[in-house]
Structure formats: structure tokens, C-alpha cells
PDB file of N, CA and C in Angstrom:
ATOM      1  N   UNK A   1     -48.224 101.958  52.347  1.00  0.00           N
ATOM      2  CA  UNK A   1     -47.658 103.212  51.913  1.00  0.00           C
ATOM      3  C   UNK A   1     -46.270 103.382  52.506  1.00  0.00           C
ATOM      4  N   UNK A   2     -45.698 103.919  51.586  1.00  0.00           N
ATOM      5  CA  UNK A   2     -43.974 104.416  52.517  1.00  0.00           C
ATOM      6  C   UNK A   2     -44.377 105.326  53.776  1.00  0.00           C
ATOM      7  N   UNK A   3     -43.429 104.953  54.509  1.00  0.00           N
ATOM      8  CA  UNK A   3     -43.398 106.045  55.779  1.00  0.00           C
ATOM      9  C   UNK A   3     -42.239 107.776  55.397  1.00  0.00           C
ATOM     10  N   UNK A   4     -42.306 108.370  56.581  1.00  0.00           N
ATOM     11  CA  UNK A   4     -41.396 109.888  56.574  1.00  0.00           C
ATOM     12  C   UNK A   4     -40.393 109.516  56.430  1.00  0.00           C
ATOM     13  N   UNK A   5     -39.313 110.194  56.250  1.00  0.00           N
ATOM     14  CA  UNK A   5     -37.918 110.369  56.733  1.00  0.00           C
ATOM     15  C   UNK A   5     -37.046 109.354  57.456  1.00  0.00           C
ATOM     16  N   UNK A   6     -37.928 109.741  59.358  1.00  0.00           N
ATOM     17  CA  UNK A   6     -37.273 109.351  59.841  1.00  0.00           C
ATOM     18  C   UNK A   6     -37.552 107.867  60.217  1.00  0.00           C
ATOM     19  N   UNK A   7     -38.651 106.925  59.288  1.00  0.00           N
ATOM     20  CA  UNK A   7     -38.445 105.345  59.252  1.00  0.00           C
ATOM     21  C   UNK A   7     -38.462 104.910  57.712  1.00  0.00           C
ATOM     22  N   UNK A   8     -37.917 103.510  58.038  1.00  0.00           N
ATOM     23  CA  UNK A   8     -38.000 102.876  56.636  1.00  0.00           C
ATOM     24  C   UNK A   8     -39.509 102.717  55.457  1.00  0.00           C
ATOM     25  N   UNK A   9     -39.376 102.807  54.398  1.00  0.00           N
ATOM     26  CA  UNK A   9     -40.399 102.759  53.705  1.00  0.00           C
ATOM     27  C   UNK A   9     -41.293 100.916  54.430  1.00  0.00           C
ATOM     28  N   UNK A  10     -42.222 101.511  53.920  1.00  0.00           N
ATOM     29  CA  UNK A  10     -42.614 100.096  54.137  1.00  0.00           C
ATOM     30  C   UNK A  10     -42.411  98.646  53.050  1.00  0.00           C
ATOM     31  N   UNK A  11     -42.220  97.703  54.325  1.00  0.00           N
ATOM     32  CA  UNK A  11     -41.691  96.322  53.169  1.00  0.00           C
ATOM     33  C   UNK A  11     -43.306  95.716  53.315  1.00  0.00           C
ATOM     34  N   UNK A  12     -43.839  94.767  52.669  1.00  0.00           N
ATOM     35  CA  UNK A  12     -45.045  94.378  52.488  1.00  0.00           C
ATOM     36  C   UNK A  12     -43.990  92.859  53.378  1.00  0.00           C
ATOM     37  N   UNK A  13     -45.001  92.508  54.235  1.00  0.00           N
ATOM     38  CA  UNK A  13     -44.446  91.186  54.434  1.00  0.00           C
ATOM     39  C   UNK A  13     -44.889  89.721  53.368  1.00  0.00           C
ATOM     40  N   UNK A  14     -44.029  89.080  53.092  1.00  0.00           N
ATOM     41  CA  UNK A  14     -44.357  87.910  52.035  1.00  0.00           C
ATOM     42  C   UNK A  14     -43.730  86.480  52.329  1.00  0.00           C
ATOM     43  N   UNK A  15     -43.528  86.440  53.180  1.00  0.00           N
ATOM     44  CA  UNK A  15     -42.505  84.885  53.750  1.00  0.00           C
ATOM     45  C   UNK A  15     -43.354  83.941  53.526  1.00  0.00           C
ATOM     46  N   UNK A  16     -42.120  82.678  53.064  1.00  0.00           N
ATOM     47  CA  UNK A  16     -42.926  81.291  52.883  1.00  0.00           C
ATOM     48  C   UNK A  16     -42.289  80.646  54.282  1.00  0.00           C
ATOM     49  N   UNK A  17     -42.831  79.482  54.273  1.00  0.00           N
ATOM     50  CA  UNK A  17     -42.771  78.526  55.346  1.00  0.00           C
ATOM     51  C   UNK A  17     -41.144  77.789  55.551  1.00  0.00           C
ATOM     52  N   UNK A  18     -40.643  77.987  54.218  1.00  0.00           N
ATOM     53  CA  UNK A  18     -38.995  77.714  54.005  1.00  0.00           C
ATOM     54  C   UNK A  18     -37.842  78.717  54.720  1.00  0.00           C
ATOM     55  N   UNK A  19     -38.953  79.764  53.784  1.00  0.00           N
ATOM     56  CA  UNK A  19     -37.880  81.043  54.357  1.00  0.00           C
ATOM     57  C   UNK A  19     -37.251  81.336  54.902  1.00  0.00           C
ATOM     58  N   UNK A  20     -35.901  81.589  55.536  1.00  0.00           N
ATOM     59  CA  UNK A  20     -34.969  81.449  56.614  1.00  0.00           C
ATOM     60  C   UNK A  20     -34.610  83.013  57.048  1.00  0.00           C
ATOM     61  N   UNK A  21     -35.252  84.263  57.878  1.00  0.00           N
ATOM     62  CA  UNK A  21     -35.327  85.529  58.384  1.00  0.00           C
ATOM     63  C   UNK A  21     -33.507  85.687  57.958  1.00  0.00           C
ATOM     64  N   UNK A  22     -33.660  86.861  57.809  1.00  0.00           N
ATOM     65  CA  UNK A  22     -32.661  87.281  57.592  1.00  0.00           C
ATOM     66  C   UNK A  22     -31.550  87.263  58.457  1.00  0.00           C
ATOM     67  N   UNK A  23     -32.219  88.216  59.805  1.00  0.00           N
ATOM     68  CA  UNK A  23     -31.401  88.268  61.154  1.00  0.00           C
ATOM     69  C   UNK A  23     -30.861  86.601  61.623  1.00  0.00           C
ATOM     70  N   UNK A  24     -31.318  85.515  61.404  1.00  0.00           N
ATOM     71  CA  UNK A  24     -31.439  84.175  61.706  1.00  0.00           C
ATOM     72  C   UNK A  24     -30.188  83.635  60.557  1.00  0.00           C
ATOM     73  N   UNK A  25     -29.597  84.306  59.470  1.00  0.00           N
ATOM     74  CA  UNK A  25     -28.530  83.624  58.651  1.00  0.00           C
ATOM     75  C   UNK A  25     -27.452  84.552  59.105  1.00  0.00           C
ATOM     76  N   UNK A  26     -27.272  85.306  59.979  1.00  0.00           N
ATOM     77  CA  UNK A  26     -26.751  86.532  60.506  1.00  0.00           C
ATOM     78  C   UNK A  26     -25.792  87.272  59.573  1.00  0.00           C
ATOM     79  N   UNK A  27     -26.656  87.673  58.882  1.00  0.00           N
ATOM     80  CA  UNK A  27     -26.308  88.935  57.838  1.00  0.00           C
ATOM     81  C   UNK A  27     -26.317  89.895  58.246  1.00  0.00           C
ATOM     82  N   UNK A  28     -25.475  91.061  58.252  1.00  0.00           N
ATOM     83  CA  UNK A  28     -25.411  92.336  58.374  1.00  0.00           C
ATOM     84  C   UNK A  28     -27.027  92.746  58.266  1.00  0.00           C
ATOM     85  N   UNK A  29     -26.806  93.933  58.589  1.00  0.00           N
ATOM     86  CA  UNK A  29     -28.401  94.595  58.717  1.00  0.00           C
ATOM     87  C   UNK A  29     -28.024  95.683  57.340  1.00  0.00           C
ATOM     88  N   UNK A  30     -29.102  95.890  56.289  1.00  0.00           N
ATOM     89  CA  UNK A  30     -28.705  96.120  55.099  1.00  0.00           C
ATOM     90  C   UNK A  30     -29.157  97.842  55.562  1.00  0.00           C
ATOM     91  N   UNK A  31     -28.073  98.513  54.454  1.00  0.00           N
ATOM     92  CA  UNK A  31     -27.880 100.188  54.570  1.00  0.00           C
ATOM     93  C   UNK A  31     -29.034 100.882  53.998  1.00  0.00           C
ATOM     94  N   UNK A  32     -29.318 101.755  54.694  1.00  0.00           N
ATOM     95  CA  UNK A  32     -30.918 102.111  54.027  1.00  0.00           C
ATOM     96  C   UNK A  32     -30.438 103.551  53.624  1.00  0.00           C
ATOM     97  N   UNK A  33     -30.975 104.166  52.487  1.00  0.00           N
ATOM     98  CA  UNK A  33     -31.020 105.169  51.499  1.00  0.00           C
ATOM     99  C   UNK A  33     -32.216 105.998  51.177  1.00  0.00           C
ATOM    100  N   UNK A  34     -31.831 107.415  51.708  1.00  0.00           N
ATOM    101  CA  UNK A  34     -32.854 107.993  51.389  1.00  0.00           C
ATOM    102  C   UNK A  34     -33.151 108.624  49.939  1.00  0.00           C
ATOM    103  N   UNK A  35     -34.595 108.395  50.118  1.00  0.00           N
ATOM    104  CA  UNK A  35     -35.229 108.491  48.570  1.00  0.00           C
ATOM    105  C   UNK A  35     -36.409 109.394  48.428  1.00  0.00           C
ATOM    106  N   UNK A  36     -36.384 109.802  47.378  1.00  0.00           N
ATOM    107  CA  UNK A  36     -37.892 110.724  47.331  1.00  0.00           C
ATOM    108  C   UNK A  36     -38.333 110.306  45.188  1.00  0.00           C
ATOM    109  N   UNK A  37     -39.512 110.046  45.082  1.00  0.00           N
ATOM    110  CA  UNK A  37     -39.657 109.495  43.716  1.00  0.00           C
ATOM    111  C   UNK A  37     -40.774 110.838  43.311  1.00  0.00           C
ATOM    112  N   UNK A  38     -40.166 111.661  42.029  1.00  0.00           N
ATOM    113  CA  UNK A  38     -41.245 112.741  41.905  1.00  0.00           C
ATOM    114  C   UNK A  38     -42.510 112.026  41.676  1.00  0.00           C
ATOM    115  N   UNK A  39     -43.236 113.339  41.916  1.00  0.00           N
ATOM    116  CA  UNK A  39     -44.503 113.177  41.326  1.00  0.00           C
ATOM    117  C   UNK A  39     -44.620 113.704  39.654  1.00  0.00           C
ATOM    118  N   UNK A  40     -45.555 112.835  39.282  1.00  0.00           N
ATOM    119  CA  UNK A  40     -45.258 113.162  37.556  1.00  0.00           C
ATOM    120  C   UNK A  40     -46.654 113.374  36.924  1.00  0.00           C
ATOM    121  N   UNK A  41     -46.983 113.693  36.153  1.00  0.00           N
ATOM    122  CA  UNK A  41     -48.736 114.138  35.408  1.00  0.00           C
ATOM    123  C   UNK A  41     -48.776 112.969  34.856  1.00  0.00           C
ATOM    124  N   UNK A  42     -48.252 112.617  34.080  1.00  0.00           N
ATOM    125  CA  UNK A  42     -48.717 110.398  33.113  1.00  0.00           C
ATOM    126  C   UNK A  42     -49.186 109.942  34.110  1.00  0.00           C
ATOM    127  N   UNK A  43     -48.518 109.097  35.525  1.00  0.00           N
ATOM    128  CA  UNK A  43     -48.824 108.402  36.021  1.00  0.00           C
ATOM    129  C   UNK A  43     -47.736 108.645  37.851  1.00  0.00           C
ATOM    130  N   UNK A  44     -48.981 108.953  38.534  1.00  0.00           N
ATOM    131  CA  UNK A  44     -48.745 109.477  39.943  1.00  0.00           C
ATOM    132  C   UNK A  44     -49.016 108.421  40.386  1.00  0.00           C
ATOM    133  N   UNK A  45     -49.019 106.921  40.618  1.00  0.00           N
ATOM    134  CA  UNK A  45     -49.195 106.145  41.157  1.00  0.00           C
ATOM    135  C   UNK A  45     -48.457 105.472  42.417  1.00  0.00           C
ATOM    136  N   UNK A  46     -48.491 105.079  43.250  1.00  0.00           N
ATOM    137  CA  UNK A  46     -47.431 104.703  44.397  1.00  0.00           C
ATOM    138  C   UNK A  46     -46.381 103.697  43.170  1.00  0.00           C
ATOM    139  N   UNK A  47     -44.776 103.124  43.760  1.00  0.00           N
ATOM    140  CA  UNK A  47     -44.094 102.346  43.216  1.00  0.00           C
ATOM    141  C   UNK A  47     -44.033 101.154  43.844  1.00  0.00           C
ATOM    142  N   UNK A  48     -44.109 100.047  42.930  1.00  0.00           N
ATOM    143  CA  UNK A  48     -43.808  98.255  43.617  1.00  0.00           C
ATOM    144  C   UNK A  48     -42.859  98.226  43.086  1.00  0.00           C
ATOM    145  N   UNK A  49     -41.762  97.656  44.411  1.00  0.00           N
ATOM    146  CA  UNK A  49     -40.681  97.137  43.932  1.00  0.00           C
ATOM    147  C   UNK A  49     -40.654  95.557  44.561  1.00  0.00           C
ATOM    148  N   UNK A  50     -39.574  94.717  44.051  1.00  0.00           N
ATOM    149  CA  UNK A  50     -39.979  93.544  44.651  1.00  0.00           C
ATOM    150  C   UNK A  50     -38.305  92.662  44.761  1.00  0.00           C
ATOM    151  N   UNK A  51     -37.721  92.624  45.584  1.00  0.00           N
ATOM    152  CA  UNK A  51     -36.600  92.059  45.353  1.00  0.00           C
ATOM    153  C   UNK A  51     -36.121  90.874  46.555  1.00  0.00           C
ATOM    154  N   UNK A  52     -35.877  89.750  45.299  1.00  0.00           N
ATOM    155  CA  UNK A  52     -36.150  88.578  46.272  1.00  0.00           C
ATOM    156  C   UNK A  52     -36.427  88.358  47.485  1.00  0.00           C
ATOM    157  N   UNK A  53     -38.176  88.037  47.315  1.00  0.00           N
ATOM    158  CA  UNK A  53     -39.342  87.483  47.966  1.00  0.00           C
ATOM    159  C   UNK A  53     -39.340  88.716  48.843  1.00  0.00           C
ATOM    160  N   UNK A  54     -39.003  90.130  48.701  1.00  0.00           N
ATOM    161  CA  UNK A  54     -39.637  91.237  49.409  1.00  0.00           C
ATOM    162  C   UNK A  54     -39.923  92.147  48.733  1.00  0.00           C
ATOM    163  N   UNK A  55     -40.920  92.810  49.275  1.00  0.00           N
ATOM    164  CA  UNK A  55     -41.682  94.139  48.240  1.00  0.00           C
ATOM    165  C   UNK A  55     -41.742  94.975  49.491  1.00  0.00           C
ATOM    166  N   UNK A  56     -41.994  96.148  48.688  1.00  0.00           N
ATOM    167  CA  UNK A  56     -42.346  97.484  49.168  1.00  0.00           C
ATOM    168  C   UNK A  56     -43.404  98.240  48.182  1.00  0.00           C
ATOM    169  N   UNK A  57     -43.538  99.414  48.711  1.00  0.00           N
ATOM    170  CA  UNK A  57     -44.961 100.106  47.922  1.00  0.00           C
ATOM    171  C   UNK A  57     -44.164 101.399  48.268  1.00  0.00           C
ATOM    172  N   UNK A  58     -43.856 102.465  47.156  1.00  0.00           N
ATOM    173  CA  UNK A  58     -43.022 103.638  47.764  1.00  0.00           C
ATOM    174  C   UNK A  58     -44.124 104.545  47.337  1.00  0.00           C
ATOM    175  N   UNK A  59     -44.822 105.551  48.028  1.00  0.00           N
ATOM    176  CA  UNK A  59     -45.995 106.423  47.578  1.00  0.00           C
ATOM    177  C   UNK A  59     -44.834 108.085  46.943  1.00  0.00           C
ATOM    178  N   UNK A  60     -44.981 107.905  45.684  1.00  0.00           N
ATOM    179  CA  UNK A  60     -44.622 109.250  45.213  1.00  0.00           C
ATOM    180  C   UNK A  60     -44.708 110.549  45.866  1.00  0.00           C
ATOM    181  N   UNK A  61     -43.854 111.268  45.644  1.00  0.00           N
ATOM    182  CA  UNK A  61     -43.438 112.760  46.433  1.00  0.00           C
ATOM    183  C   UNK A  61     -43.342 112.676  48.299  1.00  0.00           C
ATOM    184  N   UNK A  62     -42.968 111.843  48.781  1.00  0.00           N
ATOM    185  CA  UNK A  62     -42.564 111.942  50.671  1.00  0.00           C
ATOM    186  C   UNK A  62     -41.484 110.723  50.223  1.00  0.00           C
ATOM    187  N   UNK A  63     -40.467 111.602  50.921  1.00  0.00           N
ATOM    188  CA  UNK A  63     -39.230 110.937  51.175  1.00  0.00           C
ATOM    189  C   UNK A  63     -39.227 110.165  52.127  1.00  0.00           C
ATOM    190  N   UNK A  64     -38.614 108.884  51.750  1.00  0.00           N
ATOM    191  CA  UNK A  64     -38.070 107.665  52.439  1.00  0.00           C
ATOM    192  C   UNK A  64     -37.380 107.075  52.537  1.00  0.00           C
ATOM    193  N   UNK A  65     -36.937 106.058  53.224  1.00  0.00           N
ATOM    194  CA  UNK A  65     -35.640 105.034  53.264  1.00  0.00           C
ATOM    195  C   UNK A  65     -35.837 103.621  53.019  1.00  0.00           C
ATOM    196  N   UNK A  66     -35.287 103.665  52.103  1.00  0.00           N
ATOM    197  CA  UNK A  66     -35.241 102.034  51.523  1.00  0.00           C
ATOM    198  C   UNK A  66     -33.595 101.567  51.243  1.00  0.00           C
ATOM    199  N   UNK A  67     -33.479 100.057  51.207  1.00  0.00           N
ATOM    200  CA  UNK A  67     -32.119  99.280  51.496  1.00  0.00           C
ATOM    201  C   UNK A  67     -31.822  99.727  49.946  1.00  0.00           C
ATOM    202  N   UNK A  68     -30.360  99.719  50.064  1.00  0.00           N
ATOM    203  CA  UNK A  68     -29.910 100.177  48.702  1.00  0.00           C
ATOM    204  C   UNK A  68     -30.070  99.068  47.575  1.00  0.00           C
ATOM    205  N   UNK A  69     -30.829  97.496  47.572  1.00  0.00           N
ATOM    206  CA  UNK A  69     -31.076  97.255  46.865  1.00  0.00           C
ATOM    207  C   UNK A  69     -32.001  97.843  46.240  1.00  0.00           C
ATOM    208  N   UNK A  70     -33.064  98.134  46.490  1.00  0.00           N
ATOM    209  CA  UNK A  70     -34.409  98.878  46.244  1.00  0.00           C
ATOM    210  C   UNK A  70     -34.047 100.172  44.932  1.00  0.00           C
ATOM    211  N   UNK A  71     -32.725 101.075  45.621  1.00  0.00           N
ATOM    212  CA  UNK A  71     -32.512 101.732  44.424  1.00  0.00           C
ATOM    213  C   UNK A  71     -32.028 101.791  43.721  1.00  0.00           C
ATOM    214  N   UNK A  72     -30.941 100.588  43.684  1.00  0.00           N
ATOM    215  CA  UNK A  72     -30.750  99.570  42.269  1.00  0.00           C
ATOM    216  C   UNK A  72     -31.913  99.169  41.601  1.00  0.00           C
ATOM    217  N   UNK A  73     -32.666  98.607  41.809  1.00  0.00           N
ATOM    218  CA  UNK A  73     -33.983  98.114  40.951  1.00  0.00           C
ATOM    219  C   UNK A  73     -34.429  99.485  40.661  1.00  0.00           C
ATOM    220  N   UNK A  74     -34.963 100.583  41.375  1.00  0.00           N
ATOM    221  CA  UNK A  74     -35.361 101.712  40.651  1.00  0.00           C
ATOM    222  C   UNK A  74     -34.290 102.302  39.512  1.00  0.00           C
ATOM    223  N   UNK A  75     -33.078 102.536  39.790  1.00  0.00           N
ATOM    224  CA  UNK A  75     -32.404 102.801  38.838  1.00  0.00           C
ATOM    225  C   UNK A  75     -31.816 102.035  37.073  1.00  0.00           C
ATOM    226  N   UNK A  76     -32.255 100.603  37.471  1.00  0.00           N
ATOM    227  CA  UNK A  76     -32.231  99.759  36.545  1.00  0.00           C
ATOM    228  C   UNK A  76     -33.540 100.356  35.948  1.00  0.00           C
ATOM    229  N   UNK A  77     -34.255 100.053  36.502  1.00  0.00           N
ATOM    230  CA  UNK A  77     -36.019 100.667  35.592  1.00  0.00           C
ATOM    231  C   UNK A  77     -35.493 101.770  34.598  1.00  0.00           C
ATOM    232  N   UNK A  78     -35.255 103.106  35.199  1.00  0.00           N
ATOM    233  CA  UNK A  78     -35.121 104.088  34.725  1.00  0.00           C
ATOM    234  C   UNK A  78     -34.379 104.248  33.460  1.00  0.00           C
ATOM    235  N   UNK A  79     -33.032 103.123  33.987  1.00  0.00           N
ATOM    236  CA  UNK A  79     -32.003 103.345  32.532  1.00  0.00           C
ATOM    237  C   UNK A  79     -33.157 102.521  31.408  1.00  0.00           C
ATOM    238  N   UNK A  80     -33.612 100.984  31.857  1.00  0.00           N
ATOM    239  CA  UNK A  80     -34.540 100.366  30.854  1.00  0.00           C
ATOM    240  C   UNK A  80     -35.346 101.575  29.971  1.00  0.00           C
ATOM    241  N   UNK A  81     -36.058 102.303  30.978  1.00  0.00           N
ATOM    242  CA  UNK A  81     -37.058 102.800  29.853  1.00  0.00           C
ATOM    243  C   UNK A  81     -36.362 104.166  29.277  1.00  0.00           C
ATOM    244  N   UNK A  82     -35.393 104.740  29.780  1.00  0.00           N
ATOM    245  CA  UNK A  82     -34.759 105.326  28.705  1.00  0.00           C
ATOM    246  C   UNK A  82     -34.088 104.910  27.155  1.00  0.00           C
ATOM    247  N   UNK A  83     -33.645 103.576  27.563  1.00  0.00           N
ATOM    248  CA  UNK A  83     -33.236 102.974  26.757  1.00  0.00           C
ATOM    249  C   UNK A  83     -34.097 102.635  25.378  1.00  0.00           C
ATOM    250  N   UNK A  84     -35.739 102.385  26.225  1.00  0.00           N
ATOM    251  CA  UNK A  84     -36.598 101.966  25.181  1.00  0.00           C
ATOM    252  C   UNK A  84     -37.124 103.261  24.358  1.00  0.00           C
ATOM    253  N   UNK A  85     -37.215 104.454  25.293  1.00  0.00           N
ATOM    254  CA  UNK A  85     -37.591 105.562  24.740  1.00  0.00           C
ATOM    255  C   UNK A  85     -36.356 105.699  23.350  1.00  0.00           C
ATOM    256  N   UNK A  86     -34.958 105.745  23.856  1.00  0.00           N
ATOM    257  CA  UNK A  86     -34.217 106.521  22.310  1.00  0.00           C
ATOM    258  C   UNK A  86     -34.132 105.202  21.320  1.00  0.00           C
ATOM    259  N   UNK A  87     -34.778 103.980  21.805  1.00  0.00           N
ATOM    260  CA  UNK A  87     -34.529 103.093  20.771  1.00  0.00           C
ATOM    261  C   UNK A  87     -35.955 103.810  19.830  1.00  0.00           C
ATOM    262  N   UNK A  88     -36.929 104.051  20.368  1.00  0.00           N
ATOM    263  CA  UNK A  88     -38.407 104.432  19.695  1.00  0.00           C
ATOM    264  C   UNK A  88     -38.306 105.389  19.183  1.00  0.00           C
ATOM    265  N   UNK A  89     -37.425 106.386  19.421  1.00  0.00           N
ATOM    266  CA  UNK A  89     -37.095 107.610  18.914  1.00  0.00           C
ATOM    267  C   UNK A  89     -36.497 107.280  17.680  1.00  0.00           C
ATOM    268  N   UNK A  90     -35.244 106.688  17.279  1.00  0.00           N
ATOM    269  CA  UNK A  90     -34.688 106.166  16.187  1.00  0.00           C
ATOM    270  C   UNK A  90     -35.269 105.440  15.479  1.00  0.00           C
ATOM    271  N   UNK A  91     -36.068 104.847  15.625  1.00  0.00           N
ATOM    272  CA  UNK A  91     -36.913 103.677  14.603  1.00  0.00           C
ATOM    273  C   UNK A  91     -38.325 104.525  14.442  1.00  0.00           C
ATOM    274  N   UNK A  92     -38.901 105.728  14.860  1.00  0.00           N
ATOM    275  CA  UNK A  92     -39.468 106.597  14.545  1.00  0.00           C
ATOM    276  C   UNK A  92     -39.009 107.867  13.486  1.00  0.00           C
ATOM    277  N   UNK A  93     -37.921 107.867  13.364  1.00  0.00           N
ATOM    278  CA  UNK A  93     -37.012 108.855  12.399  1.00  0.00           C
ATOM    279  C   UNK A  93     -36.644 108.039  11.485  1.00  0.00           C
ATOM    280  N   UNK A  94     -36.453 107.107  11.594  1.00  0.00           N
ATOM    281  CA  UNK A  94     -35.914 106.054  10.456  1.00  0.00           C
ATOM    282  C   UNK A  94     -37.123 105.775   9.685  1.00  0.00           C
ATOM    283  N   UNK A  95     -38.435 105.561  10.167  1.00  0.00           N
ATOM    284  CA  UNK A  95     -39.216 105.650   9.338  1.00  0.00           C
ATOM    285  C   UNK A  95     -39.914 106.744   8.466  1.00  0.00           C
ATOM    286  N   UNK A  96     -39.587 107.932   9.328  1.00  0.00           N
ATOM    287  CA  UNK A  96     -39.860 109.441   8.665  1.00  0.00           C
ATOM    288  C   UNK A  96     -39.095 109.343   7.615  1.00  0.00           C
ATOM    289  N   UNK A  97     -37.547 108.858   7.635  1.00  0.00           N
ATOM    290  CA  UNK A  97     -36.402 109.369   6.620  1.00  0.00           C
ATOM    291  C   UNK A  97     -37.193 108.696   5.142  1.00  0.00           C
ATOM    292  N   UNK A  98     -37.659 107.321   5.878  1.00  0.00           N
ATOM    293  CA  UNK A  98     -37.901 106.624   4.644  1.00  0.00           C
ATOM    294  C   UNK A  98     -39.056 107.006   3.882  1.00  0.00           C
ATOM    295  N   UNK A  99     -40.373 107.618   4.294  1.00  0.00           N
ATOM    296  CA  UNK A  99     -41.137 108.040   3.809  1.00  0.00           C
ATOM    297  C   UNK A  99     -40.675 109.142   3.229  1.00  0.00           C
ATOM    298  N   UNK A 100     -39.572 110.015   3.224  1.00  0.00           N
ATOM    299  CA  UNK A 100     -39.295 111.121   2.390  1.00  0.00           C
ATOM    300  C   UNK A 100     -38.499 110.663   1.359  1.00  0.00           C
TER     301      UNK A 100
END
């Protein structure tokens, strides 16, 4: 489950035997962003995100901090399924037009 506020959401650990730690290629330590994901009536489910070979689990409605890749991938989602929604919308009217 994500944690409060004041720590990072949780990352699920997933390392292979190749894997080279992050701190160990000495990369900056990545900027963490606070987030809160509503709660919604369709589907209240916690969120998986997964971005190369790391995941997290963000539990809807408690704010957390995740690396700003994390809300790139959430925000990519979001535009996707908007995208798919007004494409369904138009090819739903287009077929109304034609039945009239």
C-alpha cells in the first residue's frame, strides 16, 4: 500500500541478479512528487504502476510521494483513456447520424 505524506509511496521490490542499484551507477536521487489519486464509484481499486523493472501500488484517496516518473505514467494513462473515450464518442454519433 502507499504510505502518508510524509514518506514515499511504496515501491514493490523486483531486482534481477543483473540489475545494477541505482545509488551504485551514481545517479542523482530522483525528485519525489506529491500525489493524491481520487477515489471514484466504477473502480476504487489501489493503482500499479510499473516503470522500468520498478512498481509501486498507490492506494486511492491518501496522499503520497512518488518520483516524478510515476506521474508521467499516470498522466500518460489519463490523456490515453481520454483519448479513447472522445474517439468512442464520435464513432458513436457517427453511427446515430447514419441510422437517421
Amino acid at each position: 500500500m502507499a504510505k502518508t505524506t510524509d514518506k514515499p509511496a511504496e515501491e514493490l521490490e523486483q531486482t534481477t541478479p543483473l540489475e545494477v542499484p541505482a545509488e551504485a551507477e551514481g545517479e542523482q536521487e530522483e525528485k519525489l512528487v506529491t500525489i493524491r489519486l481520487p477515489i471514484i464509484k466504477e473502480n476504487n481499486a489501489d493503482v500499479f504502476v510499473r516503470v522500468n523493472h520498478r512498481t509501486w501500488l498507490i492506494k486511492r484517496g491518501e496522499t503520497v510521494q512518488v518520483p516524478e516518473c510515476v506521474v508521467e505514467v499516470l498522466n500518460n494513462a489519463e490523456k490515453a483513456q481520454l483519448e479513447a473515450f472522445e474517439y468512442e464518442q464520435k464513432a458513436t454519433r457517427k453511427v446515430k447520424k447514419d441510422d437517421n
